[in-house]
Protein backbone atom coordinates (compact mmCIF):
# COMPACT_ATOMS: atom_id res chain seq x y z
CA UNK A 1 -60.21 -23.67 16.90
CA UNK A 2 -56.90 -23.69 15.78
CA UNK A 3 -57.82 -21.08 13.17
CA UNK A 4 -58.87 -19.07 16.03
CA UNK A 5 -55.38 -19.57 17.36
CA UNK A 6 -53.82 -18.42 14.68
CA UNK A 7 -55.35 -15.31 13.93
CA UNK A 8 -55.01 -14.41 17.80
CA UNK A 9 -51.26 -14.83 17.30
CA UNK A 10 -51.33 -12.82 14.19
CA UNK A 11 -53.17 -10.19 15.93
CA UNK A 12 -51.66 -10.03 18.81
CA UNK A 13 -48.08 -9.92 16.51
CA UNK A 14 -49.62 -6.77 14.79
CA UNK A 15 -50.10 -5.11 18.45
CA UNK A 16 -46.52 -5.88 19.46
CA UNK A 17 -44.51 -4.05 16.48
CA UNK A 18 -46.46 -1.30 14.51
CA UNK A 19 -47.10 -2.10 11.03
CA UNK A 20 -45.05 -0.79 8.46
CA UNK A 21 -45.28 -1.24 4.31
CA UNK A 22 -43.40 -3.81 3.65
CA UNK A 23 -42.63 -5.07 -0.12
CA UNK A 24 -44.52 -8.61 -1.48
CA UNK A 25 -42.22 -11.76 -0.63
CA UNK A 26 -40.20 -9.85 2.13
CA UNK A 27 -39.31 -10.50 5.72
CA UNK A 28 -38.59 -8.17 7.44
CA UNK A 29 -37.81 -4.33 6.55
CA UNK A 30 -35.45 -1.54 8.29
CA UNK A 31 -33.08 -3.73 9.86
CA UNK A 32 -31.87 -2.77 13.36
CA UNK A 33 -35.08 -1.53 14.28
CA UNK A 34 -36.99 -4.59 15.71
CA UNK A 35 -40.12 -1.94 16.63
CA UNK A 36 -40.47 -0.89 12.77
CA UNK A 37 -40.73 -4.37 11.01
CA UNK A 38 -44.06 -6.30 9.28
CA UNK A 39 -44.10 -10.02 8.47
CA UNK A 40 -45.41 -11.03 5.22
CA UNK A 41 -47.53 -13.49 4.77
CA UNK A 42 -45.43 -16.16 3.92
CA UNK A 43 -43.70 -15.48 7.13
CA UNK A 44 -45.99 -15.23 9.65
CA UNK A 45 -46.74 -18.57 9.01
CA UNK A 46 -42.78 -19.48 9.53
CA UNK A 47 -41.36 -21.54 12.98
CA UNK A 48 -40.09 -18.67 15.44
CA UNK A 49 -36.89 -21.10 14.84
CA UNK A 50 -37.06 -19.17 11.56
CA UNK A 51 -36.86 -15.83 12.94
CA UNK A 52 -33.92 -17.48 15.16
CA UNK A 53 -32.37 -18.41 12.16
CA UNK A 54 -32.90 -15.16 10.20
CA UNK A 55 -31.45 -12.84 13.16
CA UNK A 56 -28.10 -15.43 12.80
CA UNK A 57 -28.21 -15.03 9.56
CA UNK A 58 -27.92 -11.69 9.24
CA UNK A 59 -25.17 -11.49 12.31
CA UNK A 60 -23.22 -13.51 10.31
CA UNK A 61 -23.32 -11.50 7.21
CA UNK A 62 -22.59 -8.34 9.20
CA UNK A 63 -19.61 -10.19 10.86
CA UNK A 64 -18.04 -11.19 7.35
CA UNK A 65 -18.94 -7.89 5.81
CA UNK A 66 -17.36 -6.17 8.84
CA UNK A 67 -14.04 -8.73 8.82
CA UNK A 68 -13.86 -8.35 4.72
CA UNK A 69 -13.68 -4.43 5.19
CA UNK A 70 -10.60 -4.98 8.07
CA UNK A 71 -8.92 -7.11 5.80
CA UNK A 72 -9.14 -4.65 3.05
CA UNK A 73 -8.24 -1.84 5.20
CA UNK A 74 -5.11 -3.80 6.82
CA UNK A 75 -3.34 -4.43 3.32
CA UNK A 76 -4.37 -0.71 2.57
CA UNK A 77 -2.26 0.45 5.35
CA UNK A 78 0.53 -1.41 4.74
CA UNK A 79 0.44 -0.15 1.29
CA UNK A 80 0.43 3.14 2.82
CA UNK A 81 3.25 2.37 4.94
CA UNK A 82 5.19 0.96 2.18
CA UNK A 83 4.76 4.02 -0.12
CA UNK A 84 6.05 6.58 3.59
CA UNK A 85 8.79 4.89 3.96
CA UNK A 86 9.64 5.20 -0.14
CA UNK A 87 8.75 9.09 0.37
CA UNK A 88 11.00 9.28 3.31
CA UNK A 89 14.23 7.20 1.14
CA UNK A 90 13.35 9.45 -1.73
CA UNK A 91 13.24 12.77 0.45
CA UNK A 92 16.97 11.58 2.11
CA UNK A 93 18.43 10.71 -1.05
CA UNK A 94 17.48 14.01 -2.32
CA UNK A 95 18.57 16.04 0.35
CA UNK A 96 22.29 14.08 0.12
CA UNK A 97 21.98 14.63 -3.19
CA UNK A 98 21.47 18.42 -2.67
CA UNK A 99 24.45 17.94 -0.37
CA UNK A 100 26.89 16.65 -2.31
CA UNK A 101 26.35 18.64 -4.96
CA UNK A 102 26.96 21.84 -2.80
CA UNK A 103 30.59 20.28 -2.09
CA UNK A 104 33.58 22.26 -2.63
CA UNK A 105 35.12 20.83 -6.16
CA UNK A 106 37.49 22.17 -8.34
CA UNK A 107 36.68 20.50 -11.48
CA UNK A 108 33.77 19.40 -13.56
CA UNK A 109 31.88 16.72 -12.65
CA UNK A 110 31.35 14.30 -15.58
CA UNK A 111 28.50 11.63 -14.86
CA UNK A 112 29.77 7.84 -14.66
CA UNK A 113 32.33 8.76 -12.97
CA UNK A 114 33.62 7.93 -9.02
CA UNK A 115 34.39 11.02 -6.86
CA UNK A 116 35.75 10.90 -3.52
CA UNK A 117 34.63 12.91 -0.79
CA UNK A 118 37.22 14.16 2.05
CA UNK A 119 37.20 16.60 5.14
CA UNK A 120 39.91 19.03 5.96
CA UNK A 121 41.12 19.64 9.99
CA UNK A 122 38.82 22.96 9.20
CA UNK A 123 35.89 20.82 8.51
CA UNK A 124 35.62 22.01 4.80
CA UNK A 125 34.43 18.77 2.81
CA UNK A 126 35.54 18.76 -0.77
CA UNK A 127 35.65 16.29 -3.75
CA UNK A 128 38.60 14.51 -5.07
CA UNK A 129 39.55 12.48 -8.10
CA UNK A 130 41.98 10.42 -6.24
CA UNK A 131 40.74 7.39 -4.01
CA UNK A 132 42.23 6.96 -0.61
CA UNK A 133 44.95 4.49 -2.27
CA UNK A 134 45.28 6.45 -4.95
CA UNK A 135 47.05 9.63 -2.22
CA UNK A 136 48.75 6.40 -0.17
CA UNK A 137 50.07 7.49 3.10
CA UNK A 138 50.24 11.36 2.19
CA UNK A 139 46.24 11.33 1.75
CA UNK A 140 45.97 14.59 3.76
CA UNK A 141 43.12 14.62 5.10
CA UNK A 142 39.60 12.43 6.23
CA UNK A 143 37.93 10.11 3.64
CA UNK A 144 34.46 10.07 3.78
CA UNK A 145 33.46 8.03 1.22
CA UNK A 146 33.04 7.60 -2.39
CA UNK A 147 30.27 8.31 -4.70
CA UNK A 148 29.52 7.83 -8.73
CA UNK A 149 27.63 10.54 -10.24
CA UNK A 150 24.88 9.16 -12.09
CA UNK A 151 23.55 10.36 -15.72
CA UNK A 152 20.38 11.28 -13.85
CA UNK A 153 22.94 13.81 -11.42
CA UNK A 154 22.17 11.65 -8.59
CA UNK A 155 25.03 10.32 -6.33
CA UNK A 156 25.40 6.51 -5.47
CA UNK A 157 27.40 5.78 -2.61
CA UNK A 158 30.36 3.26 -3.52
CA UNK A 159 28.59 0.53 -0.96
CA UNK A 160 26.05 0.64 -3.41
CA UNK A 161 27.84 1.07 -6.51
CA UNK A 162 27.31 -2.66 -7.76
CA UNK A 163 23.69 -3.12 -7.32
CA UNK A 164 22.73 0.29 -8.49
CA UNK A 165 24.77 -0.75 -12.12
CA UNK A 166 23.49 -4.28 -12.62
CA UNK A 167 19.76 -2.48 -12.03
CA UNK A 168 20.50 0.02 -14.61
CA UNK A 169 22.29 -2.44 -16.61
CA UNK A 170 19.16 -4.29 -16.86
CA UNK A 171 17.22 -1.58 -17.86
CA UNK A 172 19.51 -0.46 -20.63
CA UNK A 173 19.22 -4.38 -21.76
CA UNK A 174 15.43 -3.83 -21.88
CA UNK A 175 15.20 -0.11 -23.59
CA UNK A 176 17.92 -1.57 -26.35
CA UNK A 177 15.78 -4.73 -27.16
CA UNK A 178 12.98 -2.19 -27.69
CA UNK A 179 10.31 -5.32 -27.89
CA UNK A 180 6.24 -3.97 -28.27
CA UNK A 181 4.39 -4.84 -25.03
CA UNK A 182 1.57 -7.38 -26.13
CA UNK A 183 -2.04 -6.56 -25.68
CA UNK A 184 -3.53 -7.16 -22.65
CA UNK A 185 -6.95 -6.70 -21.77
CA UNK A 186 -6.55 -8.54 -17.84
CA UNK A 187 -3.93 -8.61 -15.30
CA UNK A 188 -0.73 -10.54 -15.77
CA UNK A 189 1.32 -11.30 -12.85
CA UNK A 190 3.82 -13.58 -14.95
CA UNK A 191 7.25 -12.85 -14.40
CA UNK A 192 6.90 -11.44 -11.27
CA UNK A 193 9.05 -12.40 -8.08
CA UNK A 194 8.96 -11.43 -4.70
């Protein structure tokens, strides 16, 4: 009788959801389409608690896959943010750059060296050798800053002056020691601060 039973159920299963081929050993095929799916054997003989567990199952997995991918994603675009805002410092540095270098000067520029920027009453801006203590009182006319042309014929302003040389002081420390990099098949992250 109970064999009866069983094969009633197992019939009746096959009525509900159309049979499709299914590979030896698995559950259930074509996820997300409960009317396309055959049991095997092995699991038509399974608890419906099974099933239960099964459907969780694969929620779960689809809920971890589908948080791993936003976490991914998130430190993607704040990679991408990071790199605008470097376009964006590089694009204003370039056009002051550009700028300055269209000043009004009459002598040759010699990179290392400070220059100072001024504006006449005309608004004609102009480059200067002589710092605003340098002219004293008689300055004649509106300082507008300072700025050290730099080997690569960039301009630093003087605010920044300090921390652009101890960078580049660094570097020249590290091209003069000249040391080969070791071999490194992996990532190293030694050394590095935040």
């Amino acid at each position: 009788m109970a064999a009866r039973a069983e094969a009633e159920n197992e019939a009746g299963m096959a009525g509900a959801f159309p049979a499709v081929p299914a590979e030896e050993g698995s559950a259930v095929v074509e996820r997300g389409r409960p009317e396309r799916f055959q049991l095997s054997p092995a699991a038509r003989k399974a608890r419906p608690s099974d099933l239960v567990a099964l459907a969780e199952q694969l929620e779960k997995a689809d809920d971890f896959i589908r948080a791993n991918a936003c976490n991914r994603l998130t430190v993607i675009a704040e990679q991408i943010r990071y790199l605008q805002e470097q376009a964006r410092k590089v694009l204003e540095e370039a056009n002051r750059d550009a700028d300055l270098h269209h000043v009004a000067c009459n002598f040759v520029k010699k990179p290392g060296k400070v220059y100072y920027l001024y504006k006449r009453e005309n608004g004609q801006r102009y480059f200067s050798m002589l710092s605003p203590e340098e002219w004293g009182a008689s300055c004649p006319s509106e300082f507008l800053g300072g700025y050290k042309l730099q080997h690569d014929m960039s301009w630093t302003p003087s605010d920044e002056m300090e921390k652009r040389d101890a960078e580049l002081n660094v570097l020249e420390k590290l091209l003069n020691q000249q040391a080969p990099l070791p071999p490194c098949s992996e990532p190293n992250f030694r050394g590095l601060t935040m």
